[in-house]
C-alpha atoms as a PDB file:
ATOM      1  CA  UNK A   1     104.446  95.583  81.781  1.00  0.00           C
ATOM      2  CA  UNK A   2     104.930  99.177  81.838  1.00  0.00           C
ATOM      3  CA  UNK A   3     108.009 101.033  82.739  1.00  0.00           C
ATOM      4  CA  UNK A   4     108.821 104.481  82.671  1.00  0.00           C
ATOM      5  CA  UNK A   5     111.865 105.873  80.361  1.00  0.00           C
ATOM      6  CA  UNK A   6     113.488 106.616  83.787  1.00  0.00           C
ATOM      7  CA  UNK A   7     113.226 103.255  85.177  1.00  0.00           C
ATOM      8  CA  UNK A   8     114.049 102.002  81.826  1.00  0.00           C
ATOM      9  CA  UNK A   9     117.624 104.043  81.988  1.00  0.00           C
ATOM     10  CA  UNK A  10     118.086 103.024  85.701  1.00  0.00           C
ATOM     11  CA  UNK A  11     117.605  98.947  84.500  1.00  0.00           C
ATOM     12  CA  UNK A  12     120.425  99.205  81.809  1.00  0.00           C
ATOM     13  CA  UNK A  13     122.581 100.297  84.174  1.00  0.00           C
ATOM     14  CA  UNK A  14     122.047  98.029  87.136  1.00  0.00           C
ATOM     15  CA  UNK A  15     120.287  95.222  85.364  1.00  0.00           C
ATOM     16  CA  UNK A  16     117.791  93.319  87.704  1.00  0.00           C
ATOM     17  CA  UNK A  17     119.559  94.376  90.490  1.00  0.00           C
ATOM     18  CA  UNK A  18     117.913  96.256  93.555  1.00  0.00           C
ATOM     19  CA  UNK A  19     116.253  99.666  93.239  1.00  0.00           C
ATOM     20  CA  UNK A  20     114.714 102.099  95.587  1.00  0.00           C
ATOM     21  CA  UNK A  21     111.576 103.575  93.958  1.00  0.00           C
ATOM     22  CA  UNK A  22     109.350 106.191  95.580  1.00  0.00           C
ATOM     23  CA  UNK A  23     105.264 104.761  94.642  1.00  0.00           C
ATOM     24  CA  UNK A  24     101.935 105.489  95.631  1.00  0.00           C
ATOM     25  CA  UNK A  25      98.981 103.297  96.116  1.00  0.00           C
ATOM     26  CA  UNK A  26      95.375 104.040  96.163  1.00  0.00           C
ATOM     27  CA  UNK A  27      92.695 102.975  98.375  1.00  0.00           C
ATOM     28  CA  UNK A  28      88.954 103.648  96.802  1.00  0.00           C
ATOM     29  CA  UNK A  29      85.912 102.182  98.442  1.00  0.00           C
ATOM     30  CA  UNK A  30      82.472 102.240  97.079  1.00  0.00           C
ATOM     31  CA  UNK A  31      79.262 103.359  99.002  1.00  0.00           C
ATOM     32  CA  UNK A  32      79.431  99.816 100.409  1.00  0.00           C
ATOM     33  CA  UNK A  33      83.039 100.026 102.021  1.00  0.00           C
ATOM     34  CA  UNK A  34      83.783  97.618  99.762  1.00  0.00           C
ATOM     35  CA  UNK A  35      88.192  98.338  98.094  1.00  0.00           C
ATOM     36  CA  UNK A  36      88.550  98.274  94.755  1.00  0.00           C
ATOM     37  CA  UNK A  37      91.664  95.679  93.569  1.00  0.00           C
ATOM     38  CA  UNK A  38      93.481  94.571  90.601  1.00  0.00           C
ATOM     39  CA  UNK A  39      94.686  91.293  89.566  1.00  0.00           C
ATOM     40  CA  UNK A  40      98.082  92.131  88.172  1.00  0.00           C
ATOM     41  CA  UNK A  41      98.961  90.599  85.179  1.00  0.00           C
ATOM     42  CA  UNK A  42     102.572  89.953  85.543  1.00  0.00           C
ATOM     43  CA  UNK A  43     101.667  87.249  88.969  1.00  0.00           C
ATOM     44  CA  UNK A  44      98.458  87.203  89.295  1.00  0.00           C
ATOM     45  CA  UNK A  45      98.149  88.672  92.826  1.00  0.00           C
ATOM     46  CA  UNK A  46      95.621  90.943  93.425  1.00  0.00           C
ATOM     47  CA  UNK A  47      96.985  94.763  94.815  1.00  0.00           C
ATOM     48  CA  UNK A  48      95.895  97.640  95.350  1.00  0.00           C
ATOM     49  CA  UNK A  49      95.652 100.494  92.361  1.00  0.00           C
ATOM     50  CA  UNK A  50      99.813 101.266  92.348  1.00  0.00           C
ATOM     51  CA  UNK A  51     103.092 102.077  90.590  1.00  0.00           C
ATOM     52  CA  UNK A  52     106.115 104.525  90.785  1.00  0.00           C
ATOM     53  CA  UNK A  53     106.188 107.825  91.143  1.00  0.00           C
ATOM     54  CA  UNK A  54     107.907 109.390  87.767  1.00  0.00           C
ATOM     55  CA  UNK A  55     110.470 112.132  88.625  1.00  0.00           C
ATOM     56  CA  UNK A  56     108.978 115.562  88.556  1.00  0.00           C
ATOM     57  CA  UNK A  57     105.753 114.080  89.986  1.00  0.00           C
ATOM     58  CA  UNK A  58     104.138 115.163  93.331  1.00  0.00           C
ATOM     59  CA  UNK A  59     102.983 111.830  95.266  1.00  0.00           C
ATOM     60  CA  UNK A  60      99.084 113.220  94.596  1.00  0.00           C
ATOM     61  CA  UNK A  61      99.885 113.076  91.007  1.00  0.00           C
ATOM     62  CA  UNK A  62     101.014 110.034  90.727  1.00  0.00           C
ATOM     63  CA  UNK A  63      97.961 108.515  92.201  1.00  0.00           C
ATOM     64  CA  UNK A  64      95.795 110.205  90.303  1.00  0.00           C
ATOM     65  CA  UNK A  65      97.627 109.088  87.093  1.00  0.00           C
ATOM     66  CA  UNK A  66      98.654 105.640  88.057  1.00  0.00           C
ATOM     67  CA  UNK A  67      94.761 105.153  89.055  1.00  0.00           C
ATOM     68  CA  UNK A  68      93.313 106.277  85.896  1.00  0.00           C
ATOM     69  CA  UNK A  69      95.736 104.518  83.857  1.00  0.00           C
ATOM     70  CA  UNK A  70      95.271 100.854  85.934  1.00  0.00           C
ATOM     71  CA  UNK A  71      91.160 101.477  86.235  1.00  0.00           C
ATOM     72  CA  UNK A  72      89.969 104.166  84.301  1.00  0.00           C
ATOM     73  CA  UNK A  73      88.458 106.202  87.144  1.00  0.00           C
ATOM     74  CA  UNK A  74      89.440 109.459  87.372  1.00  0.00           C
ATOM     75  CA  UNK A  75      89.829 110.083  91.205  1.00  0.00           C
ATOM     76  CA  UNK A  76      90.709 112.566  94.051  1.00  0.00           C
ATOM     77  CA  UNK A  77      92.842 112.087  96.839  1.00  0.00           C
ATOM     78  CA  UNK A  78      91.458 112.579 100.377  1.00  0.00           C
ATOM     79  CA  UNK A  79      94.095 111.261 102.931  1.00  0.00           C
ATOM     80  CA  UNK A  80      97.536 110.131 103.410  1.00  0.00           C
ATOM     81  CA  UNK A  81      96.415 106.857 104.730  1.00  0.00           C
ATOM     82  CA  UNK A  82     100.354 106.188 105.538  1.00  0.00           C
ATOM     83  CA  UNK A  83     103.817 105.510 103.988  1.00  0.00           C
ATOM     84  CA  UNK A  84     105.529 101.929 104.113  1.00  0.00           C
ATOM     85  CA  UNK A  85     108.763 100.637 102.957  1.00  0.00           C
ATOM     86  CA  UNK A  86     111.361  98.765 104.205  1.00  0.00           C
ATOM     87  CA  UNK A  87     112.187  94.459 103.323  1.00  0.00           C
ATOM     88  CA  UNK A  88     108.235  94.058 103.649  1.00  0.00           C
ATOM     89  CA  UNK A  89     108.203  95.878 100.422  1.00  0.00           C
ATOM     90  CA  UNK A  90     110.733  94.272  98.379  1.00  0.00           C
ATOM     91  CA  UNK A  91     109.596  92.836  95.281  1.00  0.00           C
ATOM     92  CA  UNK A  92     111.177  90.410  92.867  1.00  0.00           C
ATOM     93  CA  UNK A  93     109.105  90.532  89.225  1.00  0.00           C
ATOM     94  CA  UNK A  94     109.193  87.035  87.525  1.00  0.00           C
ATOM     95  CA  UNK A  95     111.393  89.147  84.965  1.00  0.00           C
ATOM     96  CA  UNK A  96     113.995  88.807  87.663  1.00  0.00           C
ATOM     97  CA  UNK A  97     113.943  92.387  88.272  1.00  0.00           C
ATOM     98  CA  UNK A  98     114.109  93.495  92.336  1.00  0.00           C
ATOM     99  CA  UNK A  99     112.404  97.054  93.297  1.00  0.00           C
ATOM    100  CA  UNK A 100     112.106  98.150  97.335  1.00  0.00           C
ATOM    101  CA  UNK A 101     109.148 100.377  97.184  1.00  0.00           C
ATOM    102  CA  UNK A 102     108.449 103.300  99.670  1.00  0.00           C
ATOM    103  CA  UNK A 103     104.512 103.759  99.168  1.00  0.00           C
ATOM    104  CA  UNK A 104     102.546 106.450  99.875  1.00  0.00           C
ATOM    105  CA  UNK A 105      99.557 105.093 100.617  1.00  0.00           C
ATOM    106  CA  UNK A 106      96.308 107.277  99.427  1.00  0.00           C
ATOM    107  CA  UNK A 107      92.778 107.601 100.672  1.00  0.00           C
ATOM    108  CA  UNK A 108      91.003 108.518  97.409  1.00  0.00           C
ATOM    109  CA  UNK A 109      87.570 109.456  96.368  1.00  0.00           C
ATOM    110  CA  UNK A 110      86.276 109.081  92.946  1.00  0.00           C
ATOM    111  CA  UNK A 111      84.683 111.984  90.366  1.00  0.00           C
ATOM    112  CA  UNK A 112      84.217 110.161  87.448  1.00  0.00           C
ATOM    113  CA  UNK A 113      85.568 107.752  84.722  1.00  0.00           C
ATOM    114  CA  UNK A 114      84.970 104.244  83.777  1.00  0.00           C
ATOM    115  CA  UNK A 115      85.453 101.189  85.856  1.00  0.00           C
ATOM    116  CA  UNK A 116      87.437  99.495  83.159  1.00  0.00           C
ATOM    117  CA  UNK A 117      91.358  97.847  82.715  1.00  0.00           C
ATOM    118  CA  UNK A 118      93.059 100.503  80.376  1.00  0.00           C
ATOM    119  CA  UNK A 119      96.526  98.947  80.433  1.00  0.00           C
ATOM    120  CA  UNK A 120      98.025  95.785  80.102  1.00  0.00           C
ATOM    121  CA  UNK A 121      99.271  95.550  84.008  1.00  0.00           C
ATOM    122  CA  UNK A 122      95.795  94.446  84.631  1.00  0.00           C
ATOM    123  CA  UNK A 123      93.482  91.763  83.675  1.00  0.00           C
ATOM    124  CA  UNK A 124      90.894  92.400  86.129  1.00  0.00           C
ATOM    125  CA  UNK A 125      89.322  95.087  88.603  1.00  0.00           C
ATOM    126  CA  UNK A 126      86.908  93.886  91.465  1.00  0.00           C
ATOM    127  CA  UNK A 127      85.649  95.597  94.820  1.00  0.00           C
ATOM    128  CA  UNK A 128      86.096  92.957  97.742  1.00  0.00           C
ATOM    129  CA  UNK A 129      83.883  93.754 101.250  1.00  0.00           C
ATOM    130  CA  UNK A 130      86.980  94.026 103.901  1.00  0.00           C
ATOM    131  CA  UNK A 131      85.884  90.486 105.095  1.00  0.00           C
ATOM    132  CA  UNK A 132      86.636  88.871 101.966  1.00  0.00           C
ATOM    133  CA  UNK A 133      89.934  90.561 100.387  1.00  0.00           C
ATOM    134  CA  UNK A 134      92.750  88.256  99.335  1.00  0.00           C
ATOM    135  CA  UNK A 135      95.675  88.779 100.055  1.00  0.00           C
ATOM    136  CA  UNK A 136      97.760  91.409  98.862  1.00  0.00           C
ATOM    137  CA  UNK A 137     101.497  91.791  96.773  1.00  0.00           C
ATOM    138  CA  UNK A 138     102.594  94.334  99.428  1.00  0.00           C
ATOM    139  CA  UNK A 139     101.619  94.164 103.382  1.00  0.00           C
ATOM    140  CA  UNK A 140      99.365  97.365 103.921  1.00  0.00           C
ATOM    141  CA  UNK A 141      97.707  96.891 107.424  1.00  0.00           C
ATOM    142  CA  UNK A 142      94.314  96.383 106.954  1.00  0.00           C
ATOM    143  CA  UNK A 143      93.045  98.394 109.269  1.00  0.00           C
ATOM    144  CA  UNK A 144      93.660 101.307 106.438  1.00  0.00           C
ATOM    145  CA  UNK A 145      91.820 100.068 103.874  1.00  0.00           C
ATOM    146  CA  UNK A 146      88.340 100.680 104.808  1.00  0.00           C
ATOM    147  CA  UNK A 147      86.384 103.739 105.081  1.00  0.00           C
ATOM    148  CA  UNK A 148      88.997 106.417 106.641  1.00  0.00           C
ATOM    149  CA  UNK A 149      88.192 109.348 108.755  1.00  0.00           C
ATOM    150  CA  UNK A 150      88.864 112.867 106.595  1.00  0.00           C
ATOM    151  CA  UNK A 151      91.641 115.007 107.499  1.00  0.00           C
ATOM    152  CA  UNK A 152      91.336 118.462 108.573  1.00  0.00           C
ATOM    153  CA  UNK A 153      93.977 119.714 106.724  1.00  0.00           C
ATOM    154  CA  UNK A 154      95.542 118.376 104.024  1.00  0.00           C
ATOM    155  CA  UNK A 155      99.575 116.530 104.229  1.00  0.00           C
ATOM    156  CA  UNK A 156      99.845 117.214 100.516  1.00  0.00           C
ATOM    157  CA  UNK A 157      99.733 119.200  97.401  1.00  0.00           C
ATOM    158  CA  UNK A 158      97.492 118.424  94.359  1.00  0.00           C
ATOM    159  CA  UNK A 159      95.896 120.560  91.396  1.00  0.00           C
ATOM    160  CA  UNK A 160      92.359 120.319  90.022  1.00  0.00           C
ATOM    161  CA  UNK A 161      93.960 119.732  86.458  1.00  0.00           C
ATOM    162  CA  UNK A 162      95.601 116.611  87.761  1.00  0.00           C
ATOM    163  CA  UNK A 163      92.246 114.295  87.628  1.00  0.00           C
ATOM    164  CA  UNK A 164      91.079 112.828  85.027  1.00  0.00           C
ATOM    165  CA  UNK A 165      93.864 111.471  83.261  1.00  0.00           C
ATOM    166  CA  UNK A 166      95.335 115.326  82.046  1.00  0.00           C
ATOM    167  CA  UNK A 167      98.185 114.311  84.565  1.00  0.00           C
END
């Protein structure tokens, strides 16, 4: 699994206890409405395209990164679908490490790349029609992860140079 050199430096301190960790997640559909998943390698589960946000890192950027490294698509985010945390986000990794995330949760479009596992979190990438999604490492309402309306003004900041794996 892949950790940052941050989280890294935070782990020998505290060991497998507890950390608070700012993520994103990403929420892609295809022309069908269909969301694009991974089945995580570490459980098994199937999630959404996810992972911490490193520290210098605007949310945006960290989608766009964590998406391109997890699925090769180079994508653009749309909408702040919402943000979740909380004990409904706790997570205990079968390394025994906890993490409490506090997602942003992404509306993204994509503009190019490869449909394709680039890293060793995932072992497989799959669109599932709303109807027939499993269920989910982390409890994002469902509700948000079809087709979302477009905002009229962007919540966020991103750059152009982000996409496309430049970071």
């Amino acid at each position: 699994m892949a950790i940052s050199a941050y989280l890294q430096g935070l782990r020998s301190h505290v060991g497998h206890g507890l950390l608070l960790v700012p993520g994103v997640a990403a929420v892609i559909c295809d022309r069908q409405g269909s969301v694009l998943l991974q089945r995580r390698s570490d459980d098994g589960r199937w999630s959404l395209p996810a992972g911490a946000i490193d520290p210098g890192e605007a949310p945006a950027q960290a989608v766009i990164r964590e998406v391109w490294e997890e699925t090769g698509l180079a994508v653009r985010p749309e909408a702040v679908l919402g943000v979740f945390g909380g004990a409904d986000c706790r997570v205990r990794y079968p390394n025994g490490d906890q993490v409490e995330y506090t997602v942003v949760l992404f509306g993204c479009g994509v503009v190019g790349g490869e449909l394709v596992p680039r890293d060793d979190e995932t072992t497989e990438l799959r669109y599932f029609p709303p109807a027939e999604m499993p269920s989910l490492g982390l409890p994002y309402p469902r509700r948000l992860l079809g087709p979302w309306p477009e905002p009229a003004v962007a919540a966020f900041h991103w750059r152009e140079e982000w996409i496309g794996g430049a970071g």
